[in-house]
PDB file of N, CA and C in Angstrom:
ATOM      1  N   UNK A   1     -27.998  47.484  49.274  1.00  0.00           N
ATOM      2  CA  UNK A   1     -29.224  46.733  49.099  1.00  0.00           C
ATOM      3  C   UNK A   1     -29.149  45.883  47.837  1.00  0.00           C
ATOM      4  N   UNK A   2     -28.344  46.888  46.942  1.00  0.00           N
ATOM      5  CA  UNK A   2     -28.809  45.848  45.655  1.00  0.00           C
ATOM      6  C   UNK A   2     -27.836  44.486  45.492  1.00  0.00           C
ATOM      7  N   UNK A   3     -26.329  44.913  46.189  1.00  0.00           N
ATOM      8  CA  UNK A   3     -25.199  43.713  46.615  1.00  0.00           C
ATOM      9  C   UNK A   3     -26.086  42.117  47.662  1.00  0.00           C
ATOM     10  N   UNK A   4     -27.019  42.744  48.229  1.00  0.00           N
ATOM     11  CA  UNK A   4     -27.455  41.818  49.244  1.00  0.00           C
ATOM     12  C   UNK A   4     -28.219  41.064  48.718  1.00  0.00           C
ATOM     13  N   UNK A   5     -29.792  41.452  47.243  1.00  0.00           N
ATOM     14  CA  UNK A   5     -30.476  41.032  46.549  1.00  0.00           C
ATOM     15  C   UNK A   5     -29.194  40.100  45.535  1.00  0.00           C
ATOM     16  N   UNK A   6     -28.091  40.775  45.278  1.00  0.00           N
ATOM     17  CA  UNK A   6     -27.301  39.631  44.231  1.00  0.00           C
ATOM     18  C   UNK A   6     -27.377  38.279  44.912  1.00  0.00           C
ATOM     19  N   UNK A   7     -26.147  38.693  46.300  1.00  0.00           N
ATOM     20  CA  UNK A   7     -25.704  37.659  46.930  1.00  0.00           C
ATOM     21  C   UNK A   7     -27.133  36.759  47.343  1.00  0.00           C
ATOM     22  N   UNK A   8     -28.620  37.048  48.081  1.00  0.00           N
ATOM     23  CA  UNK A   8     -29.036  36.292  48.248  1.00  0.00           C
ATOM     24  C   UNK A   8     -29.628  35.221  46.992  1.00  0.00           C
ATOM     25  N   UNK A   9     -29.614  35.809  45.568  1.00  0.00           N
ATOM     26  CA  UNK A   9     -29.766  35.259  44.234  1.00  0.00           C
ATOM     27  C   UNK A   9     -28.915  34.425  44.092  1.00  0.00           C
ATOM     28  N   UNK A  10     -27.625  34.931  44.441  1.00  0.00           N
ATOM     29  CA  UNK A  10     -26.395  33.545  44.153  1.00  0.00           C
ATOM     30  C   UNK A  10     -26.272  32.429  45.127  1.00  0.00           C
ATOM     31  N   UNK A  11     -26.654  33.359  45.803  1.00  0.00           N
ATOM     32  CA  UNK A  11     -26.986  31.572  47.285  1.00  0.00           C
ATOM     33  C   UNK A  11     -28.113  30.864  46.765  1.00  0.00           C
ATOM     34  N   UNK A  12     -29.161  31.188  46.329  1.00  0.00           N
ATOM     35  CA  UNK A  12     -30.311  30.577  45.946  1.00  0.00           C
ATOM     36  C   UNK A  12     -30.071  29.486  44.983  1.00  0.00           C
ATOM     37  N   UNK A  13     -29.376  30.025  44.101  1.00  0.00           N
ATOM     38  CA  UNK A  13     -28.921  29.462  42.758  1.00  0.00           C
ATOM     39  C   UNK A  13     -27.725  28.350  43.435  1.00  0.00           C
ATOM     40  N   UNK A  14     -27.284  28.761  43.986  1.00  0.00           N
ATOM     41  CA  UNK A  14     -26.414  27.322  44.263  1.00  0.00           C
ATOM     42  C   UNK A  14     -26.910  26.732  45.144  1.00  0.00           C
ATOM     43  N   UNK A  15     -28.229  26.342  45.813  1.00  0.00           N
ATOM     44  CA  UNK A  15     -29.198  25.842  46.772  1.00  0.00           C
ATOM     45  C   UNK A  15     -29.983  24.579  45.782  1.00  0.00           C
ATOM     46  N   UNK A  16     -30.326  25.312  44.736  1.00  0.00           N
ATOM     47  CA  UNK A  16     -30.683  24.778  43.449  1.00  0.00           C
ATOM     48  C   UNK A  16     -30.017  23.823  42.877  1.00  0.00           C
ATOM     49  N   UNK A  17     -28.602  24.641  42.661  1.00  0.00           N
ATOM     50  CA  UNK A  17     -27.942  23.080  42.043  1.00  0.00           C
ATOM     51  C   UNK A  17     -27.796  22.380  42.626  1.00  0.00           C
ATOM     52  N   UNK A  18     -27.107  22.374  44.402  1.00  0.00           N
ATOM     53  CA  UNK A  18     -27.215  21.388  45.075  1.00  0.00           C
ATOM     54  C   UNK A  18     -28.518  20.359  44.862  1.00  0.00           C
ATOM     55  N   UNK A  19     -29.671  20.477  44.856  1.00  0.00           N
ATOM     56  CA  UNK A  19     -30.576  20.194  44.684  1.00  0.00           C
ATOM     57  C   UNK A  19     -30.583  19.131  43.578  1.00  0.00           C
ATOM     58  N   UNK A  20     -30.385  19.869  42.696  1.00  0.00           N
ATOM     59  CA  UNK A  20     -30.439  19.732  41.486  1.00  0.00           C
ATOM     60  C   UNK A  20     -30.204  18.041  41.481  1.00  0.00           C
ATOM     61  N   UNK A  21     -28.776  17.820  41.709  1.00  0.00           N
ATOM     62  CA  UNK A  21     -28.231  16.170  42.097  1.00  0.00           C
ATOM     63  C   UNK A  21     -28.834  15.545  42.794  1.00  0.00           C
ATOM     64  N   UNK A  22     -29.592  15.653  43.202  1.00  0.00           N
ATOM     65  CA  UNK A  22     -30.394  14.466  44.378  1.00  0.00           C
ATOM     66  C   UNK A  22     -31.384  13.716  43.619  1.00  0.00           C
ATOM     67  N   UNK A  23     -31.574  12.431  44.323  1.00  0.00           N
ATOM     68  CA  UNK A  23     -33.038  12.198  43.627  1.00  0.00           C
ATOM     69  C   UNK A  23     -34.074  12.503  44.333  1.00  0.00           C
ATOM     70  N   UNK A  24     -35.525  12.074  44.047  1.00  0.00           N
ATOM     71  CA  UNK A  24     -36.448  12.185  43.940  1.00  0.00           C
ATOM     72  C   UNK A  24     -36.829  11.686  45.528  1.00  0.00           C
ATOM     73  N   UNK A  25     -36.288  10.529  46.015  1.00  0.00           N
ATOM     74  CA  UNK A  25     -36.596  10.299  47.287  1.00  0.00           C
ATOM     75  C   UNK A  25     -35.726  11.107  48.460  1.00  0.00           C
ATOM     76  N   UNK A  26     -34.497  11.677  47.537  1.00  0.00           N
ATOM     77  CA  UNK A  26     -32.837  12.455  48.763  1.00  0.00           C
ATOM     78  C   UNK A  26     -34.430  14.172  48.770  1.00  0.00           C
ATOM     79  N   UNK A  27     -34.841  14.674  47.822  1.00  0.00           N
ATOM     80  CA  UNK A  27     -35.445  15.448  47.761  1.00  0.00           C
ATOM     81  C   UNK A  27     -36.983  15.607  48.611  1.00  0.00           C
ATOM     82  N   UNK A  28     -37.626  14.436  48.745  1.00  0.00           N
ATOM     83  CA  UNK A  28     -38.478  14.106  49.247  1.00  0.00           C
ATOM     84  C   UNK A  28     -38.230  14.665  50.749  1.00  0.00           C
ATOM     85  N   UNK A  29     -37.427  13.878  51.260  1.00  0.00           N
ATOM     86  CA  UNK A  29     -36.859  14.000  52.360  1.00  0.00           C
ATOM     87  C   UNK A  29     -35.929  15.309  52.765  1.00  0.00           C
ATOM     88  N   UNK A  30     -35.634  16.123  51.651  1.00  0.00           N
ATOM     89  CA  UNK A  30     -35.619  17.313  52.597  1.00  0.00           C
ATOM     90  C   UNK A  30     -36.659  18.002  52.609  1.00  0.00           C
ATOM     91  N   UNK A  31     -37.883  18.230  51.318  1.00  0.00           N
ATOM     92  CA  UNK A  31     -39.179  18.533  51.923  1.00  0.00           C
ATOM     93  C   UNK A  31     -39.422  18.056  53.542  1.00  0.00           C
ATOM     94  N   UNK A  32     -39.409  17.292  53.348  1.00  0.00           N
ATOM     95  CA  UNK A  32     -40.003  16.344  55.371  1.00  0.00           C
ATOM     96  C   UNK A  32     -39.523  16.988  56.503  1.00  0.00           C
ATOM     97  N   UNK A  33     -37.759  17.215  56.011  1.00  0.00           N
ATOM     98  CA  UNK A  33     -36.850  16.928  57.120  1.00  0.00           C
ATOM     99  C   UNK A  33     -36.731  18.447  57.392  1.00  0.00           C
ATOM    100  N   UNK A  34     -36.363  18.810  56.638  1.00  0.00           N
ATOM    101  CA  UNK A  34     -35.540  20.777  56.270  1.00  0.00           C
ATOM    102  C   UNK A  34     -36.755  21.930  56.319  1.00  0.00           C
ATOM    103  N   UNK A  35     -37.446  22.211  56.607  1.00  0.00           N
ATOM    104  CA  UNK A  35     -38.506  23.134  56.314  1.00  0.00           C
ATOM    105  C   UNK A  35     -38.132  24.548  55.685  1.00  0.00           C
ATOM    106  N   UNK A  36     -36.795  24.929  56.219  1.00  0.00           N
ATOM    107  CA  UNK A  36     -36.035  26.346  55.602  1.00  0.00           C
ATOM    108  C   UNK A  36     -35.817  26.123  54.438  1.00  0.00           C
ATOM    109  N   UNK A  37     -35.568  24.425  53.586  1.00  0.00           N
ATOM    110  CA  UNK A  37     -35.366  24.445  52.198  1.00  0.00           C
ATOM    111  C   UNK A  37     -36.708  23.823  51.703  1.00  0.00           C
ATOM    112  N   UNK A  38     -37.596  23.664  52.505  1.00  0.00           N
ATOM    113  CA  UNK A  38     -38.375  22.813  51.867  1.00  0.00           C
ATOM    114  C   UNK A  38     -39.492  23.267  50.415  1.00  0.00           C
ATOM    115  N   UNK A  39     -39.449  24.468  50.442  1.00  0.00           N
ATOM    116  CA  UNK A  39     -40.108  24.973  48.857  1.00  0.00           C
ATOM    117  C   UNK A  39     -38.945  25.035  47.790  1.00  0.00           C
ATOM    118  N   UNK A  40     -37.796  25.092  48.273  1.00  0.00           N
ATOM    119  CA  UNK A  40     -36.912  25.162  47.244  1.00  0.00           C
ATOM    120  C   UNK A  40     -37.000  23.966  46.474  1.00  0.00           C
ATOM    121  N   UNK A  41     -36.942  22.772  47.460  1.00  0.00           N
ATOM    122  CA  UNK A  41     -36.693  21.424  46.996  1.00  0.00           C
ATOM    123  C   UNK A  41     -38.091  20.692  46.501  1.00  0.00           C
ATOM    124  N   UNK A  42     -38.983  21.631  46.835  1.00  0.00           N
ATOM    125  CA  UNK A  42     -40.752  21.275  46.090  1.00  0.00           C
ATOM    126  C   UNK A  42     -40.395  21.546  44.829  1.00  0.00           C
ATOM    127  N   UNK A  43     -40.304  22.948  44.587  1.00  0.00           N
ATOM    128  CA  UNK A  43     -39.815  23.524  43.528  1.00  0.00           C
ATOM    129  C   UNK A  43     -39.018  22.835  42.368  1.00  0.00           C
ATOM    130  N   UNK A  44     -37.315  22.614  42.939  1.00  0.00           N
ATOM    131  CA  UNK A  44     -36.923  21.673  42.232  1.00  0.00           C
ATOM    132  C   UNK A  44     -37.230  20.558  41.650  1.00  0.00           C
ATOM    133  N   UNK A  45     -37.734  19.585  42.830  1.00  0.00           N
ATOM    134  CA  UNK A  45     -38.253  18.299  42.150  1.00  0.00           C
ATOM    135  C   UNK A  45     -39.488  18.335  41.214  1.00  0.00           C
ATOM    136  N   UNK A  46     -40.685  19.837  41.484  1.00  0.00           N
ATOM    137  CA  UNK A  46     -41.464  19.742  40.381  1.00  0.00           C
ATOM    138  C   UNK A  46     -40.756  19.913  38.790  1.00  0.00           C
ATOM    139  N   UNK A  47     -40.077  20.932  38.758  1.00  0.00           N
ATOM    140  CA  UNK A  47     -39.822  21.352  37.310  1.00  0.00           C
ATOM    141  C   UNK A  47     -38.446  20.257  36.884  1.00  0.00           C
ATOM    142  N   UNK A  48     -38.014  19.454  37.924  1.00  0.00           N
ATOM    143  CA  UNK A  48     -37.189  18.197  37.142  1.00  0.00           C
ATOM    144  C   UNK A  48     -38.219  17.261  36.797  1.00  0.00           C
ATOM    145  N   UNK A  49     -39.358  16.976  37.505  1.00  0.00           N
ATOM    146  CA  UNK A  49     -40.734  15.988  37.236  1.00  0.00           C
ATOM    147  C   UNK A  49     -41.325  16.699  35.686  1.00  0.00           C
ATOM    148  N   UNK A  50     -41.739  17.651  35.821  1.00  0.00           N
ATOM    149  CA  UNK A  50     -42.284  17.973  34.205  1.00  0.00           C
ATOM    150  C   UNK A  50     -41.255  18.070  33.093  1.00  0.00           C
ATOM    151  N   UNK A  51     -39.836  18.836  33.729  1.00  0.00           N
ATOM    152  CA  UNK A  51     -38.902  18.677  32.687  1.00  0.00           C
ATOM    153  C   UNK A  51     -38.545  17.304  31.958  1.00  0.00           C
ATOM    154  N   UNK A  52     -38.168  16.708  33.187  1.00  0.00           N
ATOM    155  CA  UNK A  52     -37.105  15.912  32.864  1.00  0.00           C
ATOM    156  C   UNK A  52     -35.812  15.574  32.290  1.00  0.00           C
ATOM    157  N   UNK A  53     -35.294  16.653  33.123  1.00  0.00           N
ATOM    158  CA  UNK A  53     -33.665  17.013  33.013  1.00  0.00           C
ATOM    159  C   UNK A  53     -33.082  15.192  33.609  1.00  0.00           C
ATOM    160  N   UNK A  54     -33.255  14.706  34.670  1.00  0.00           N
ATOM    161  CA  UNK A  54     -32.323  13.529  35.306  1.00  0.00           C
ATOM    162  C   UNK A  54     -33.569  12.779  35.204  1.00  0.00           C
ATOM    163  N   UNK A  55     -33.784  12.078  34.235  1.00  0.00           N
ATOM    164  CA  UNK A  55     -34.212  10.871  34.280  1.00  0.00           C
ATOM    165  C   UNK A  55     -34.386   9.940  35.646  1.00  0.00           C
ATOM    166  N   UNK A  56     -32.888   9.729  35.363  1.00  0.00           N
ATOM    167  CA  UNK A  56     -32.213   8.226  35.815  1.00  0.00           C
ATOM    168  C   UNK A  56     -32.572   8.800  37.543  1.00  0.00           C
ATOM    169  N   UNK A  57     -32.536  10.094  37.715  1.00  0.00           N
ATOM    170  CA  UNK A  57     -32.935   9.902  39.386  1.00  0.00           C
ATOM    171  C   UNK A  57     -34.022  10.577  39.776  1.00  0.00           C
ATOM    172  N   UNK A  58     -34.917  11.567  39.044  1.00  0.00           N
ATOM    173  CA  UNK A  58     -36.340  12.071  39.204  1.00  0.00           C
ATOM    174  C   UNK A  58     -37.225  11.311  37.500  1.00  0.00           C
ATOM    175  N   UNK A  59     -38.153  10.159  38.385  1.00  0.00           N
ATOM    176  CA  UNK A  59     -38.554   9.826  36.951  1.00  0.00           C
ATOM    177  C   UNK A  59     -39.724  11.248  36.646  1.00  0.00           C
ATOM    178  N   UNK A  60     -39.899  11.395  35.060  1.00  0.00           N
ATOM    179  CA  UNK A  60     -41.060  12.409  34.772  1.00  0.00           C
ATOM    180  C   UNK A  60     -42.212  12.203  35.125  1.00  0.00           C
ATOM    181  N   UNK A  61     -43.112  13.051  35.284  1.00  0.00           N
ATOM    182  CA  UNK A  61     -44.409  12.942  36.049  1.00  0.00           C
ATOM    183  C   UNK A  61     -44.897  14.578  35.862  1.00  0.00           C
ATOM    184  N   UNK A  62     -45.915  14.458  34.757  1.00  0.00           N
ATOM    185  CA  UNK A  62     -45.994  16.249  34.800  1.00  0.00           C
ATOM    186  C   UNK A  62     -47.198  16.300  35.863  1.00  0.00           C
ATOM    187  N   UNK A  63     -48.315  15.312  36.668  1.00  0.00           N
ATOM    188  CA  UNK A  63     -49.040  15.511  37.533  1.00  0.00           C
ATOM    189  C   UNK A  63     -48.696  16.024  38.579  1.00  0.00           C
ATOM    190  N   UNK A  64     -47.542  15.315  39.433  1.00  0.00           N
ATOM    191  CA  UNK A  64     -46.691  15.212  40.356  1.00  0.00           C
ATOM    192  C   UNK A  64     -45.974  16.505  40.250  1.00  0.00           C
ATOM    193  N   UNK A  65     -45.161  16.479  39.309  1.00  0.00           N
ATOM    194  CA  UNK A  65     -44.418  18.106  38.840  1.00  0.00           C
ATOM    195  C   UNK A  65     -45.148  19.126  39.581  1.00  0.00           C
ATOM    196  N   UNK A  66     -46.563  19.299  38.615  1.00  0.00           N
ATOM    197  CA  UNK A  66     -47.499  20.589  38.589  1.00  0.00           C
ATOM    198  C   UNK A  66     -47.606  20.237  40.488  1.00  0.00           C
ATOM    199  N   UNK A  67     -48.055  19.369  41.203  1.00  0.00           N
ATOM    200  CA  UNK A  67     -48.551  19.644  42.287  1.00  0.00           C
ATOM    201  C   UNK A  67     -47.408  20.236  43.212  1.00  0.00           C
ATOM    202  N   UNK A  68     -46.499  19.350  43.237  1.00  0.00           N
ATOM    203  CA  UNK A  68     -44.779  20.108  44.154  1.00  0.00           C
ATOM    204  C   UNK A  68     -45.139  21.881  43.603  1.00  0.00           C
ATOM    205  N   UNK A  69     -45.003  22.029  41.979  1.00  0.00           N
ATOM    206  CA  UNK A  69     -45.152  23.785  42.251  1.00  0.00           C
ATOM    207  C   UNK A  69     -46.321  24.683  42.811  1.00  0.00           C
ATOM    208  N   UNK A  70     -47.522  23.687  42.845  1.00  0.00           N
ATOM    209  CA  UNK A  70     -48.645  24.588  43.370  1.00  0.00           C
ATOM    210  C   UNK A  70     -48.345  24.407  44.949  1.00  0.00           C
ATOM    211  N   UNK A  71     -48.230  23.508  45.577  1.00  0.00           N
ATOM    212  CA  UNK A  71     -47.665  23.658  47.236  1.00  0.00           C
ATOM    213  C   UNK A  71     -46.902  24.575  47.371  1.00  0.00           C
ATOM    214  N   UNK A  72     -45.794  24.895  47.071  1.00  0.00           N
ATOM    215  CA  UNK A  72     -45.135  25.910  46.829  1.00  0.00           C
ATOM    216  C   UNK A  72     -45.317  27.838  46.462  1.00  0.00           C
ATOM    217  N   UNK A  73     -46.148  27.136  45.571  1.00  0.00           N
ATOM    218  CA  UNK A  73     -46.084  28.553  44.951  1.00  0.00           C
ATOM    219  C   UNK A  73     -47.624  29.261  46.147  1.00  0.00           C
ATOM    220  N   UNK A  74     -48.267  28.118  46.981  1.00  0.00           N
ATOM    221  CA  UNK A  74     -48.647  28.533  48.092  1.00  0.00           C
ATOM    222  C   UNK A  74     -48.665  29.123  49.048  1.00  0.00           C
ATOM    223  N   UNK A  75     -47.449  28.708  48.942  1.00  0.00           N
ATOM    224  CA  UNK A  75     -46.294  29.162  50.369  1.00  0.00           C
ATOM    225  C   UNK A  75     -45.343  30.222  50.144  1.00  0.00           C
ATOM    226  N   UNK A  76     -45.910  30.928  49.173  1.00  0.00           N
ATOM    227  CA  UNK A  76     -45.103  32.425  48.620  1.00  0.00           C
ATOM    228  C   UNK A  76     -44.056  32.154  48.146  1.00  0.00           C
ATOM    229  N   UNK A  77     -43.407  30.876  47.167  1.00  0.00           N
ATOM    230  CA  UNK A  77     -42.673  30.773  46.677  1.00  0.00           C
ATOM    231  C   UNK A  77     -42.548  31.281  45.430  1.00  0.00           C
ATOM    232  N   UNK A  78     -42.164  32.425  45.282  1.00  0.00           N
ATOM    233  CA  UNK A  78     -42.082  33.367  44.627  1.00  0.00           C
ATOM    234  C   UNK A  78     -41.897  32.180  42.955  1.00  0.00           C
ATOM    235  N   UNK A  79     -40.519  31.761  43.046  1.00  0.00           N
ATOM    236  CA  UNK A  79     -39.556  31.000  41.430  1.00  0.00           C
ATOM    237  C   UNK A  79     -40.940  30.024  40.917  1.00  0.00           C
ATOM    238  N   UNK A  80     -41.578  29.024  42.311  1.00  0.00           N
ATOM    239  CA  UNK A  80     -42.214  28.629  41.806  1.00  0.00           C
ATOM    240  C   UNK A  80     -43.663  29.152  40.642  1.00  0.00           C
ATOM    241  N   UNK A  81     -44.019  30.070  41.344  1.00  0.00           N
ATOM    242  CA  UNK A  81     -45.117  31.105  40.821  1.00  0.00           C
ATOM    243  C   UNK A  81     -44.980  31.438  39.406  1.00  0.00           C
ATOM    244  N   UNK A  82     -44.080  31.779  39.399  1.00  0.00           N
ATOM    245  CA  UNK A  82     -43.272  32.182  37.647  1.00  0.00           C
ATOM    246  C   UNK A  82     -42.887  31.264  36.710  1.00  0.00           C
ATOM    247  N   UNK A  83     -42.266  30.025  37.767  1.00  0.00           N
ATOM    248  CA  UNK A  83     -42.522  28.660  36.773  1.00  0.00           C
ATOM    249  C   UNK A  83     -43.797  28.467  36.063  1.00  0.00           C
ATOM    250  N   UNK A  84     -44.974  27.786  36.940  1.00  0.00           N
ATOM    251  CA  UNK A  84     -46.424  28.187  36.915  1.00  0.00           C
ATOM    252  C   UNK A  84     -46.582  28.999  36.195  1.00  0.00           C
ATOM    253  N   UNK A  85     -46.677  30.231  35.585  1.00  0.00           N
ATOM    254  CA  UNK A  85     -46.981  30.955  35.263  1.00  0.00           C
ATOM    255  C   UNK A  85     -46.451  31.005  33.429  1.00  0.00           C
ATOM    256  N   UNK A  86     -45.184  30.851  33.160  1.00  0.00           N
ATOM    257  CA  UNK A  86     -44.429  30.489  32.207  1.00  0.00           C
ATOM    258  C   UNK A  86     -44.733  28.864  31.934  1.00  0.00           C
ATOM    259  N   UNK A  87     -44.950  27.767  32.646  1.00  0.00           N
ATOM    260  CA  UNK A  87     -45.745  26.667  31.886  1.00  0.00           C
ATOM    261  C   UNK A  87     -46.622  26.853  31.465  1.00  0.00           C
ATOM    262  N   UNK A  88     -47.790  27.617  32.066  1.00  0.00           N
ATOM    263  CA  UNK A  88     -49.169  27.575  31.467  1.00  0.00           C
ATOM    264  C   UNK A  88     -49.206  28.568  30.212  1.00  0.00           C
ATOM    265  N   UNK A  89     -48.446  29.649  29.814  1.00  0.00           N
ATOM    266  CA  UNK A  89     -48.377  30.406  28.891  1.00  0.00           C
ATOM    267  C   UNK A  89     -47.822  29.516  27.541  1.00  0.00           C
ATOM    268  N   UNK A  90     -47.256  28.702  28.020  1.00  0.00           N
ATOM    269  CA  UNK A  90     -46.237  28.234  27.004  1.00  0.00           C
ATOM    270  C   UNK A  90     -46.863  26.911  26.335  1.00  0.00           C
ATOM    271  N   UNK A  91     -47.577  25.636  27.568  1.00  0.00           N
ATOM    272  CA  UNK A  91     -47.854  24.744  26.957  1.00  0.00           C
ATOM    273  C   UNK A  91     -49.395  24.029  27.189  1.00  0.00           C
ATOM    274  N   UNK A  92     -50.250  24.991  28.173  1.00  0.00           N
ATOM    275  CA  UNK A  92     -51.729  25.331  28.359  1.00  0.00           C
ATOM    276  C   UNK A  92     -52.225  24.836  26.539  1.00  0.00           C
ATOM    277  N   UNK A  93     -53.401  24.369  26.877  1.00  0.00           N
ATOM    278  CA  UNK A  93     -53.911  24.329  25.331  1.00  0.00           C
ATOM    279  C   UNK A  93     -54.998  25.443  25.065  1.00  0.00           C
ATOM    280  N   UNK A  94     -55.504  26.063  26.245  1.00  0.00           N
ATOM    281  CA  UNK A  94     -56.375  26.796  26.016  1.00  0.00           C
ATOM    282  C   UNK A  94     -55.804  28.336  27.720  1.00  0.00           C
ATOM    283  N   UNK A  95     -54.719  28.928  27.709  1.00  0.00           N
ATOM    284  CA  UNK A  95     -53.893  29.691  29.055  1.00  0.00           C
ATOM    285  C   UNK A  95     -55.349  30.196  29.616  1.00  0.00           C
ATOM    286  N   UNK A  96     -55.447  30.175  30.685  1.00  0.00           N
ATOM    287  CA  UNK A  96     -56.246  31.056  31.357  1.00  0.00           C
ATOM    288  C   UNK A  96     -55.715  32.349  32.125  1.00  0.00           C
ATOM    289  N   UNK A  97     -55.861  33.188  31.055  1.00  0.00           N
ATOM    290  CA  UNK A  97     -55.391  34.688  30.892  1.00  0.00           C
ATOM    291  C   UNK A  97     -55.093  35.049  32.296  1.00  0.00           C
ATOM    292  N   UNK A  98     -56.561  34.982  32.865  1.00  0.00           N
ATOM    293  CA  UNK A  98     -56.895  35.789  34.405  1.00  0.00           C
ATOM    294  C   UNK A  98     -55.997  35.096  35.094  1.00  0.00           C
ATOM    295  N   UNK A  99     -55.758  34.002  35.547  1.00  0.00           N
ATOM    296  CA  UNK A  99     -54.965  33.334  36.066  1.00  0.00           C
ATOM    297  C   UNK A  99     -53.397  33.989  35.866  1.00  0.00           C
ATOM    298  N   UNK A 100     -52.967  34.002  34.575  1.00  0.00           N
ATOM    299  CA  UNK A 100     -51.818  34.526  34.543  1.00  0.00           C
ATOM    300  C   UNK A 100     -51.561  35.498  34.520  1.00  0.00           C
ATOM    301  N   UNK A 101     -52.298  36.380  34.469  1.00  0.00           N
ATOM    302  CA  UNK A 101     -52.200  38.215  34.899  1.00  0.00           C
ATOM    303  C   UNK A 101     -51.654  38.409  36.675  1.00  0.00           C
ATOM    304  N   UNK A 102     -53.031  37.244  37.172  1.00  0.00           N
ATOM    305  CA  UNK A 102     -52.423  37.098  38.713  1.00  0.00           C
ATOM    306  C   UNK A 102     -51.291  37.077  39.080  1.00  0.00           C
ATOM    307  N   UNK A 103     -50.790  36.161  38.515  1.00  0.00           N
ATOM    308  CA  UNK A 103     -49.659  35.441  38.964  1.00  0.00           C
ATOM    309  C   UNK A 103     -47.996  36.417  38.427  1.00  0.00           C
ATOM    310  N   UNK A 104     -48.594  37.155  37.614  1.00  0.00           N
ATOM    311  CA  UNK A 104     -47.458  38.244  37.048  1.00  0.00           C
ATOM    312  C   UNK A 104     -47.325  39.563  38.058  1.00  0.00           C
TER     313      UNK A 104
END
């Protein structure tokens, strides 16, 4: 069980980086197209939108960002949830506690 939780972590993680390289419209479009990846790639493109790790191919947008992770983190996307959860702790000006107790 616990070999199967690795391996599905290491597939995830390299789902991600794949990801990772695309832009903003290659990403778009597997939201649309892919539905089996499509929170991954919500996911991704939000926290490259608030980050702004790739510029040059996801421009920043922390509106846009935040909304890709709340669709997501809708849809029981677990990474997203914890993203969410770790932004608002971190750069919230005023965290709403209850909120993040939830979400933990």
């Amino acid at each position: 069980m616990v070999e199967t939780a690795a391996a599905s972590a290491s597939t995830q993680a390299q789902l991600w980086d794949e990801l990772d390289q695309l832009t903003e419209a290659e990403l778009e479009s597997v939201i649309t197209n892919e539905p089996a990846k499509a929170d991954d790639a919500r996911f991704v493109l939000g926290r490259l939108q608030i980050e702004g790790t790739y510029p040059e191919k996801v421009p920043v947008n922390d509106t846009k960002g935040n909304n890709w992770l709340k669709t997501a983190a809708k849809n029981g996307h677990v990474p997203s949830l914890e993203y969410q959860t770790y932004h608002s702790i971190r750069f919230d000006r005023h965290p709403n506690v209850k909120k993040i107790m939830g979400g933990l």
